[in-house]
Protein backbone atom coordinates (compact mmCIF):
# COMPACT_ATOMS: atom_id res chain seq x y z
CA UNK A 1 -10.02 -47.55 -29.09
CA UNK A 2 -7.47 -45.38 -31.07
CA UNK A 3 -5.08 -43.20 -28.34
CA UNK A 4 -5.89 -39.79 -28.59
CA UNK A 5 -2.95 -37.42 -29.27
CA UNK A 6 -2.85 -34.01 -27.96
CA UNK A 7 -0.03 -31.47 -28.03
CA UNK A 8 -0.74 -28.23 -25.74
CA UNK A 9 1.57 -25.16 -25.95
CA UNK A 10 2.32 -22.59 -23.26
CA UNK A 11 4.56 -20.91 -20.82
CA UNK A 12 7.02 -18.40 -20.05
CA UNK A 13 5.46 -17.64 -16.43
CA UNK A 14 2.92 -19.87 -14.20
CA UNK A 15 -0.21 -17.64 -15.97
CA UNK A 16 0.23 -19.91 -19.13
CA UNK A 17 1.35 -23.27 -17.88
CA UNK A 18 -1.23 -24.09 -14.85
CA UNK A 19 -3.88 -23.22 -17.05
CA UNK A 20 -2.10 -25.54 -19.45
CA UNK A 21 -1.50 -28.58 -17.29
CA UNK A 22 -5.11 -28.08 -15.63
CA UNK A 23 -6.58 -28.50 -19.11
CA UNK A 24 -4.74 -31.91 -19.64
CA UNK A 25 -5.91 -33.08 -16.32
CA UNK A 26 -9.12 -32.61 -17.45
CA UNK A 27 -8.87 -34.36 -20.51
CA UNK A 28 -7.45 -37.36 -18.85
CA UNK A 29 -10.53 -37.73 -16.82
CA UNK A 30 -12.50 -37.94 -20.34
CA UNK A 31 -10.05 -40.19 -21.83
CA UNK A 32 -8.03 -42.38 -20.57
CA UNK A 33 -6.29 -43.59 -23.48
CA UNK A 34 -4.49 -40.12 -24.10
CA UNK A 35 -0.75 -39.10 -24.98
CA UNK A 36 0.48 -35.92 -24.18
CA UNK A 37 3.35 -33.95 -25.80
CA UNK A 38 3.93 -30.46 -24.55
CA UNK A 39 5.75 -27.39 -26.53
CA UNK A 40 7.38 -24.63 -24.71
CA UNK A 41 10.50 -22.34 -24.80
CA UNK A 42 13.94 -23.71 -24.24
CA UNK A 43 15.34 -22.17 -21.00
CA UNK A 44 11.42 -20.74 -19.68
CA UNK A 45 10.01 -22.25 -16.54
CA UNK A 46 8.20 -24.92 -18.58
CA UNK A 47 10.47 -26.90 -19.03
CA UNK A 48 10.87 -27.85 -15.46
CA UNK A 49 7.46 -27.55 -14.18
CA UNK A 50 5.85 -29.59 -16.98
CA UNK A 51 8.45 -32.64 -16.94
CA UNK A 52 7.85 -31.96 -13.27
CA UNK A 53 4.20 -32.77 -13.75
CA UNK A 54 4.69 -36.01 -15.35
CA UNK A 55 4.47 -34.75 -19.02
CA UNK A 56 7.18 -34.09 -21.98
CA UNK A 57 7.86 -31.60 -23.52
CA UNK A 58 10.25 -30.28 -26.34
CA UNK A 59 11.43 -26.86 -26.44
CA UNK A 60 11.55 -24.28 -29.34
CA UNK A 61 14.36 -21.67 -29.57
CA UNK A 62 11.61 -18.83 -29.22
CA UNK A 63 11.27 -15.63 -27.22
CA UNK A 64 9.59 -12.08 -28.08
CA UNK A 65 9.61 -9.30 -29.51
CA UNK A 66 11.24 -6.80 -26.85
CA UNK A 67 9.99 -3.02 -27.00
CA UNK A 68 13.47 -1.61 -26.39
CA UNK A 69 16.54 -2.38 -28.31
CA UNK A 70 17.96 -5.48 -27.88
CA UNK A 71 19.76 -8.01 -30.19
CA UNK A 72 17.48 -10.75 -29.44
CA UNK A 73 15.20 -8.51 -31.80
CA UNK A 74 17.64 -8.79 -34.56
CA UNK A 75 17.53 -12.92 -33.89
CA UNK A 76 13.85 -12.99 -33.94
CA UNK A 77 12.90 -13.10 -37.29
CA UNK A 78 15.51 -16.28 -37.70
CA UNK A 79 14.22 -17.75 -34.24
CA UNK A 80 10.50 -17.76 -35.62
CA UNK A 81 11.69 -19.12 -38.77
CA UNK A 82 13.38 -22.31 -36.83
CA UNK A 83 10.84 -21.99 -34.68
CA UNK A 84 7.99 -23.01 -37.40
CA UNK A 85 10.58 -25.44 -39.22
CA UNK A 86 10.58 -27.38 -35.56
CA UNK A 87 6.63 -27.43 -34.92
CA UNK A 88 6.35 -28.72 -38.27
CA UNK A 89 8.96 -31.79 -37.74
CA UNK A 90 7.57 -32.46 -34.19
CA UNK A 91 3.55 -32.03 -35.58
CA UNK A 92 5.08 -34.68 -38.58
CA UNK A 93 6.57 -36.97 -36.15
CA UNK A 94 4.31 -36.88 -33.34
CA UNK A 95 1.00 -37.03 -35.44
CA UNK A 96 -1.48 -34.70 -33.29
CA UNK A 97 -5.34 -35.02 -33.28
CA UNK A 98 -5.71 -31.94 -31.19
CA UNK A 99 -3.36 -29.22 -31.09
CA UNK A 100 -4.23 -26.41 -27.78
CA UNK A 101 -2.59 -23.33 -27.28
CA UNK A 102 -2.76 -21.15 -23.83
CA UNK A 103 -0.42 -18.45 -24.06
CA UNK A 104 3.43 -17.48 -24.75
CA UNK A 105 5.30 -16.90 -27.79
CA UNK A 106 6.38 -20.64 -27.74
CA UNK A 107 2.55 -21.51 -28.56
CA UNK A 108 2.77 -18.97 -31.70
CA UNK A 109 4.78 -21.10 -34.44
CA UNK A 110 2.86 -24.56 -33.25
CA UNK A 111 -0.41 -23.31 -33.36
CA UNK A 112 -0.26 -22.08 -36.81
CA UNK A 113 1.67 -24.93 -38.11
CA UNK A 114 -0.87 -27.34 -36.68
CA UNK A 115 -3.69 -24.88 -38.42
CA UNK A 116 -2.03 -25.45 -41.86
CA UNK A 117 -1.85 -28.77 -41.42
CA UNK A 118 -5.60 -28.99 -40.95
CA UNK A 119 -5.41 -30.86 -37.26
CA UNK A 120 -8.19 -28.86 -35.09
CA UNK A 121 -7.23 -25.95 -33.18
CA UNK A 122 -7.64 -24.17 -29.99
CA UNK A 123 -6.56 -21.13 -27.70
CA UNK A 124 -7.42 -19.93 -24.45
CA UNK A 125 -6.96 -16.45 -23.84
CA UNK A 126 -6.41 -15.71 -19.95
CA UNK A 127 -6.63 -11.73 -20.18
CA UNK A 128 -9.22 -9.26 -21.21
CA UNK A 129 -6.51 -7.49 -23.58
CA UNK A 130 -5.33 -10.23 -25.85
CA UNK A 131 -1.31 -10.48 -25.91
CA UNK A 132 -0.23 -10.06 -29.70
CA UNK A 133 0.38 -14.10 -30.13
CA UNK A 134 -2.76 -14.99 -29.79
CA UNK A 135 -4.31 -12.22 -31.36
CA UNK A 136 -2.35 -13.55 -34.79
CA UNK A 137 -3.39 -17.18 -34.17
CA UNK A 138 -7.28 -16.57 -33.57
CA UNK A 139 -7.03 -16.00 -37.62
CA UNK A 140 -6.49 -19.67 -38.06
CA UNK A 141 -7.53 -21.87 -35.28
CA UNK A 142 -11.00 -23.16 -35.15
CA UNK A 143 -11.93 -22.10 -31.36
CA UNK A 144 -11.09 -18.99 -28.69
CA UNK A 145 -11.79 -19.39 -24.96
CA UNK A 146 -12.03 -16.49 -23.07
CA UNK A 147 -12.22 -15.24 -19.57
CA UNK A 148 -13.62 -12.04 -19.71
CA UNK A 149 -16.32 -10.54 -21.58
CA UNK A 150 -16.83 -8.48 -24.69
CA UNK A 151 -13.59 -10.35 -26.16
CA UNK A 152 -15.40 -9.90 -29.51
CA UNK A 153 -13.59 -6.47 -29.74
CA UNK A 154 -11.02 -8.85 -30.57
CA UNK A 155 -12.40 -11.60 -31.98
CA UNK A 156 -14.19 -13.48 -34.10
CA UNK A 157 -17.84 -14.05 -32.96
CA UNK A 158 -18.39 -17.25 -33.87
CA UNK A 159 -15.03 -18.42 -32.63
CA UNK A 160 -15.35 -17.06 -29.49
CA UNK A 161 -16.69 -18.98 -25.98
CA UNK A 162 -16.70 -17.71 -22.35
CA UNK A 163 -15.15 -20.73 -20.53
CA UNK A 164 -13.35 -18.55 -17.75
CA UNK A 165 -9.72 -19.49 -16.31
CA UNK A 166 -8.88 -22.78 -15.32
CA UNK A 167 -7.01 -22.54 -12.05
CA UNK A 168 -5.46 -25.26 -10.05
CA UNK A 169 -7.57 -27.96 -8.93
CA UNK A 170 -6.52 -27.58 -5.18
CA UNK A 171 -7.59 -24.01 -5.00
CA UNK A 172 -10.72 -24.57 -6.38
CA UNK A 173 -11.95 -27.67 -4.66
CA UNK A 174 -9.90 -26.97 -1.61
CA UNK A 175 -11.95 -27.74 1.75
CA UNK A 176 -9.48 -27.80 4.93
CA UNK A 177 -10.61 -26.13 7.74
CA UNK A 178 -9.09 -22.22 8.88
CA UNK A 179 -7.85 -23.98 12.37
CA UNK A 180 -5.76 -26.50 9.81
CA UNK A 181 -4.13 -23.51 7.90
CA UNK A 182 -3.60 -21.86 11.38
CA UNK A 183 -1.68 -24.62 12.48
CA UNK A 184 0.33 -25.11 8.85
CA UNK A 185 2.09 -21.73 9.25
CA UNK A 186 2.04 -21.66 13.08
CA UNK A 187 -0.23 -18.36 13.08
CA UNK A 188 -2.40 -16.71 16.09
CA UNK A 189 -6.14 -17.56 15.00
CA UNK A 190 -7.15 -14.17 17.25
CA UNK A 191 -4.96 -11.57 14.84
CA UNK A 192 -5.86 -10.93 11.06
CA UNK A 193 -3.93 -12.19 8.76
CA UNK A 194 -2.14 -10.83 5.49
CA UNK A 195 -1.01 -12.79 2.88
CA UNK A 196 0.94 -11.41 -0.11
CA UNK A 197 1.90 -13.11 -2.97
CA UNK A 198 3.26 -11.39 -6.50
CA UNK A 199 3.40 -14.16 -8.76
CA UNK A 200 5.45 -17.08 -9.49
CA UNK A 201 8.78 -14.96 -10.27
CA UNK A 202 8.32 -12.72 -7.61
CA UNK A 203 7.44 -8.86 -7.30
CA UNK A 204 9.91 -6.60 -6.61
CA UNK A 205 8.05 -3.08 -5.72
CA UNK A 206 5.28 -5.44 -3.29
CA UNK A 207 8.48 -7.01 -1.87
CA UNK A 208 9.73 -3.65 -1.25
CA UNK A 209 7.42 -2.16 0.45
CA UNK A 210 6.31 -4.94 2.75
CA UNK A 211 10.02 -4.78 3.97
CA UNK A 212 9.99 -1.07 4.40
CA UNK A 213 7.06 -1.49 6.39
CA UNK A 214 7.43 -4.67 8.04
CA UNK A 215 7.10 -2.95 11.83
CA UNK A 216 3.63 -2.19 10.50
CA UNK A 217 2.76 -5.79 10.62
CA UNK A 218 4.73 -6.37 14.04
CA UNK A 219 3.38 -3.29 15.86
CA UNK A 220 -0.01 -4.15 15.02
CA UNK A 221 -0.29 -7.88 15.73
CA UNK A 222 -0.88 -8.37 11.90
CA UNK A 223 -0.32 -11.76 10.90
CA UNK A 224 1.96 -11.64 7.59
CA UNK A 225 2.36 -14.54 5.06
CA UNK A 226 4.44 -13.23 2.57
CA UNK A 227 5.61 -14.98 -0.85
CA UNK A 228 8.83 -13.17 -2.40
CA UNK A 229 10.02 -15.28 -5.15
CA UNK A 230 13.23 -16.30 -5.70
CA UNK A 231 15.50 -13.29 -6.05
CA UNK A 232 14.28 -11.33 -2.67
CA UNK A 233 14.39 -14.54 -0.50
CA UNK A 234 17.75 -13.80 1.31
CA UNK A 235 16.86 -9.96 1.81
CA UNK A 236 13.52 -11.43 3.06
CA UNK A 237 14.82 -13.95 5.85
CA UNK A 238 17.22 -11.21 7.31
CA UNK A 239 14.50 -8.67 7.30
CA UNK A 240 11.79 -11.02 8.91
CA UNK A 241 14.68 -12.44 11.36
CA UNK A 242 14.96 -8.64 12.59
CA UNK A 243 11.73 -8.43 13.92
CA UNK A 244 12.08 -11.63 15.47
CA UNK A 245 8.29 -12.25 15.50
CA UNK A 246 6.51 -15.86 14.75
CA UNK A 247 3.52 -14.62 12.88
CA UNK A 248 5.65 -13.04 10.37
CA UNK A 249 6.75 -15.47 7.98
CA UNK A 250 8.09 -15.35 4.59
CA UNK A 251 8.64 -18.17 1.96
CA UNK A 252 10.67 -18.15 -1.72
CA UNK A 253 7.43 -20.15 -2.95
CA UNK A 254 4.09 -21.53 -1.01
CA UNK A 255 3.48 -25.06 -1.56
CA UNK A 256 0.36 -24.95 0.21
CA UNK A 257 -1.73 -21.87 -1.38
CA UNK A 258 -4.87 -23.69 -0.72
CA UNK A 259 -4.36 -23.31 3.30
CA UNK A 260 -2.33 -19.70 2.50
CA UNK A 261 -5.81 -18.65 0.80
CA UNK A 262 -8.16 -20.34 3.40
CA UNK A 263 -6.37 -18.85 6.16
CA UNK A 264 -6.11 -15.12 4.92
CA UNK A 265 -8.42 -12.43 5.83
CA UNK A 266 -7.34 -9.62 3.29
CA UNK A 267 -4.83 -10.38 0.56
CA UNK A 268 -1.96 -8.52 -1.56
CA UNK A 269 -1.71 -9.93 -5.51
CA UNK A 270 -0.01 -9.30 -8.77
CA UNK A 271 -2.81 -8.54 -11.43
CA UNK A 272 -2.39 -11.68 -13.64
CA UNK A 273 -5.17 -13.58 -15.29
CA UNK A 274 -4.73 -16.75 -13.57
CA UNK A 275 -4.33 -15.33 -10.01
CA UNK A 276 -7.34 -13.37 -10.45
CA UNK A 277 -9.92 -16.34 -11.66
CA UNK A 278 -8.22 -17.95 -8.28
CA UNK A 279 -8.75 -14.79 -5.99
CA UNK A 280 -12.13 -15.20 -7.33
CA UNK A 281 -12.59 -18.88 -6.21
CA UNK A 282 -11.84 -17.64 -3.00
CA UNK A 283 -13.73 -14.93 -2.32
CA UNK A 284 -11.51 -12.75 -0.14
CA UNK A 285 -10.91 -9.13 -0.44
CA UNK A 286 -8.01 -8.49 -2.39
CA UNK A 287 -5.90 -5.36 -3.19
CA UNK A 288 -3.84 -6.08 -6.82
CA UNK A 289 -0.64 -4.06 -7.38
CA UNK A 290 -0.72 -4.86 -11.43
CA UNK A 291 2.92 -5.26 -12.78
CA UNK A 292 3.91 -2.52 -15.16
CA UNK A 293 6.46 -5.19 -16.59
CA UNK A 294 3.73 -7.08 -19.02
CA UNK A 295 3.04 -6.68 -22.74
CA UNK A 296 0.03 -5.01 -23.35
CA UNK A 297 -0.05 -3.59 -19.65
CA UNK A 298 -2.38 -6.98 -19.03
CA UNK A 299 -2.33 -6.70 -15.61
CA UNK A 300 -3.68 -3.15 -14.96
CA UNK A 301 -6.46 -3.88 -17.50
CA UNK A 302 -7.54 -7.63 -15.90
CA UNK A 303 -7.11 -5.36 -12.46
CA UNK A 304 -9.52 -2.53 -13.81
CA UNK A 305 -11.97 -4.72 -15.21
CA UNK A 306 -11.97 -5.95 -11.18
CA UNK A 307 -12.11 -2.49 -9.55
CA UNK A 308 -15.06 -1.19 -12.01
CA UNK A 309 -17.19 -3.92 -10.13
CA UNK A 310 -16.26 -2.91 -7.06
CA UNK A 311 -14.32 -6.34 -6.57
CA UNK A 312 -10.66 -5.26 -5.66
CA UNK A 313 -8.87 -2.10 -4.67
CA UNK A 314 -6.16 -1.39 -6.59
CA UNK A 315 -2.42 0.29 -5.88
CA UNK A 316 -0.35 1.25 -8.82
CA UNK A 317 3.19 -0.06 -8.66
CA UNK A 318 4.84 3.33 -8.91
CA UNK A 319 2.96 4.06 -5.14
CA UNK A 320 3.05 0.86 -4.62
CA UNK A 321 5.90 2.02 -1.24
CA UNK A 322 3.88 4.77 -0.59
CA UNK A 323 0.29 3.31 -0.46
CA UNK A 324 -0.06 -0.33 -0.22
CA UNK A 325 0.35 -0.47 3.51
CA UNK A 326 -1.33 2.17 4.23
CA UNK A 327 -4.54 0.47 1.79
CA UNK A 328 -3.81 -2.41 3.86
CA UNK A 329 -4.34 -0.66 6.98
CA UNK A 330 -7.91 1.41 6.11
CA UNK A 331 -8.69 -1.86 4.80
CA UNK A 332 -8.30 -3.88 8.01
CA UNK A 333 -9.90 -1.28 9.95
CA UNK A 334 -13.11 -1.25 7.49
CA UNK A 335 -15.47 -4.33 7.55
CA UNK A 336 -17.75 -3.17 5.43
CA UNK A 337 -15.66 -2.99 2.54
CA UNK A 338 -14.27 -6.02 2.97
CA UNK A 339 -17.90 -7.65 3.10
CA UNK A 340 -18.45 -5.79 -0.10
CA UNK A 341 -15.36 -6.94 -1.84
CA UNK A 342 -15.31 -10.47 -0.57
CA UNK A 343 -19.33 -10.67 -2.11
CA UNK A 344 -18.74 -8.82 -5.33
CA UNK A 345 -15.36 -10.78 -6.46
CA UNK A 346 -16.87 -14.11 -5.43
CA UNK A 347 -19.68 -13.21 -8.16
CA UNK A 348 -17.37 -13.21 -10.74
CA UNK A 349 -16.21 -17.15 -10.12
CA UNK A 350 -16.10 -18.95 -13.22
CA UNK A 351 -16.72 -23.10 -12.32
CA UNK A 352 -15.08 -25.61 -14.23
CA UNK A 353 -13.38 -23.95 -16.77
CA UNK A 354 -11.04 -26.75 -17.40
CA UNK A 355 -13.30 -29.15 -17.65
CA UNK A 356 -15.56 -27.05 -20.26
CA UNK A 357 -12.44 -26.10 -22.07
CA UNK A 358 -11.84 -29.88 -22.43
CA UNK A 359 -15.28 -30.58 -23.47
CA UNK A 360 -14.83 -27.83 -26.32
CA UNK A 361 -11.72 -29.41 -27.43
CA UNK A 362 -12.69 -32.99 -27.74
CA UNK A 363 -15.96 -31.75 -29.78
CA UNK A 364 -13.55 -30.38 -32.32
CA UNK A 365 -12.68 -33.83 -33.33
CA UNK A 366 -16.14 -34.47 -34.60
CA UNK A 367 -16.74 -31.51 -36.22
């Protein structure tokens, strides 16, 4: 049998490349005899975490268009222009059968290359507002996976197939026990227990006010597992030393999400697509804080398309210091609600994206 060649393109944050790197997982399983090349940005988080993964990868000198001023908008035009001059010189040397897109400007210039050059194309769109990349490309590839429903407002019809998110396989087939995520972070089993996360950079404003409020979680015998990202780590470990409390804890980055989600009984989240199809894996009540920091204000709009279902509360980040503990706290003290949430949000639980999204792909080869 021929090996199949597939390149997949995405990145820039943890949104595009898990979905990315759970769809070639899945493809494996179909085929063995498969070679991967990946496509991201030069200097974006892809290019650790895929080579990381046990893929390459080649980077384009891409990035986007920024609202404000800035002079990476006067090198944009000539970046894109390299940009497309590179797909087309790694699409002619590496030969592609399949080309698959999931997100980030460094999937842009591949995609349509691969388009022109008649290989079979493919996008998955995580959010229920398109970003402006793949909006462009669903003009030329041959299918559009989406998450969310009524997408046709910005699609094709008879491009277009509800395949959901794929998340990360240990989230959504993870089975340990609460005692064994009890025992992982060293946590009272007879207190509730918090755990915030904002993403895989890190949210400032949830950081923020989790550490002006961090008594709250002391005073109250709240257990708190609380990812900050990089850049608040050291700010974090002085202000969780303070209270000098063992069911506090704090971590730059949690390995083990799978035993952070089992063991949580309410938790804090950024708004992005990928954190929400896992939030809805696990069933849990959630409150998102959406990040006013994305193009297209994705998050608030994935988040609102939660709350009008009555499947998450949701705190803007401008009161995100004034409210979110305080949302935590009527939350906590209201059972109810958090049988209500925890029922309504597991309803929305997409299974097997990945491996649907791999099924789609392979059937473009015989079309």
């Amino acid at each position: 049998m021929r090996q199949l060649k597939v390149i997949i393109s995405g990145g820039g944050s943890g949104g595009h490349i898990f979905p990315a790197l759970s769809i070639a997982k899945s493809l494996e399983k179909k085929n063995k005899n498969i070679k991967f090349l990946f496509v991201g940005a030069k200097n974006k988080m892809e290019m650790e975490k895929i080579p990381s993964n046990g893929y390459n990868i080649k980077g384009l000198w891409i990035s986007g268009f920024q609202r404000r001023f800035t002079i990476d908008n006067f090198l944009f035009p000539i970046k894109l222009f390299i940009s497309l001059i590179s797909s087309y010189f790694i699409i002619k040397d590496f030969k592609p059968d399949l080309v698959i897109g999931t997100g980030g400007f460094a999937s842009g210039p591949i995609l349509y290359v691969a388009s022109k050059c008649n290989i079979p194309t493919l996008i998955q769109e995580q959010n229920s507002y398109p970003g402006i990349t793949n909006r462009i490309l669903s003009r030329y590839v041959n299918k559009i996976c989406v998450a969310y429903d009524k997408m046709n407002r910005f699609f094709k019809e008879d491009k277009l197939l509800f395949t959901g998110n794929p998340i990360r396989e240990n989230i959504s087939n993870f089975s340990s026990s609460k005692e064994t995520g009890y025992d992982f972070f060293n946590l009272d089993n007879n207190q509730c227990t918090v755990l915030v996360i904002g993403g895989s950079l890190g949210a400032r404003t949830i950081n923020l006010a989790i550490s002006n409020s961090i008594n709250f979680f002391k005073k109250n015998k709240i257990n708190l597992i609380w990812q900050t990202g990089i850049s608040f780590d050291n700010k974090a470990n002085k202000i969780v030393s303070s209270v000098n409390i063992k069911t506090i804890k704090n971590y730059q980055f949690i390995n083990r999400m799978d035993l952070a989600y089992k063991v949580c009984d309410i938790i804090v989240s950024r708004a992005g697509a990928i954190a929400i199809s896992e939030l809805c894996c696990i069933g849990k009540p959630v409150i998102l804080v959406p990040s006013p920091n994305v193009a297209e204000d994705h998050q608030y709009k994935n988040a609102q398309s939660l709350v009008n279902k009555n499947a998450a509360l949701l705190v803007n980040d401008s009161q995100a210091n004034d409210k979110l503990v305080s949302t935590i706290d009527s939350l906590i003290n209201n059972k109810t609600l958090q049988n209500n949430l925890s029922k309504n949000i597991k309803e929305l639980e997409v299974h097997n994206s990945s491996n649907t999204i791999a099924e789609i792909a392979l059937n473009l080869l015989n079309e």
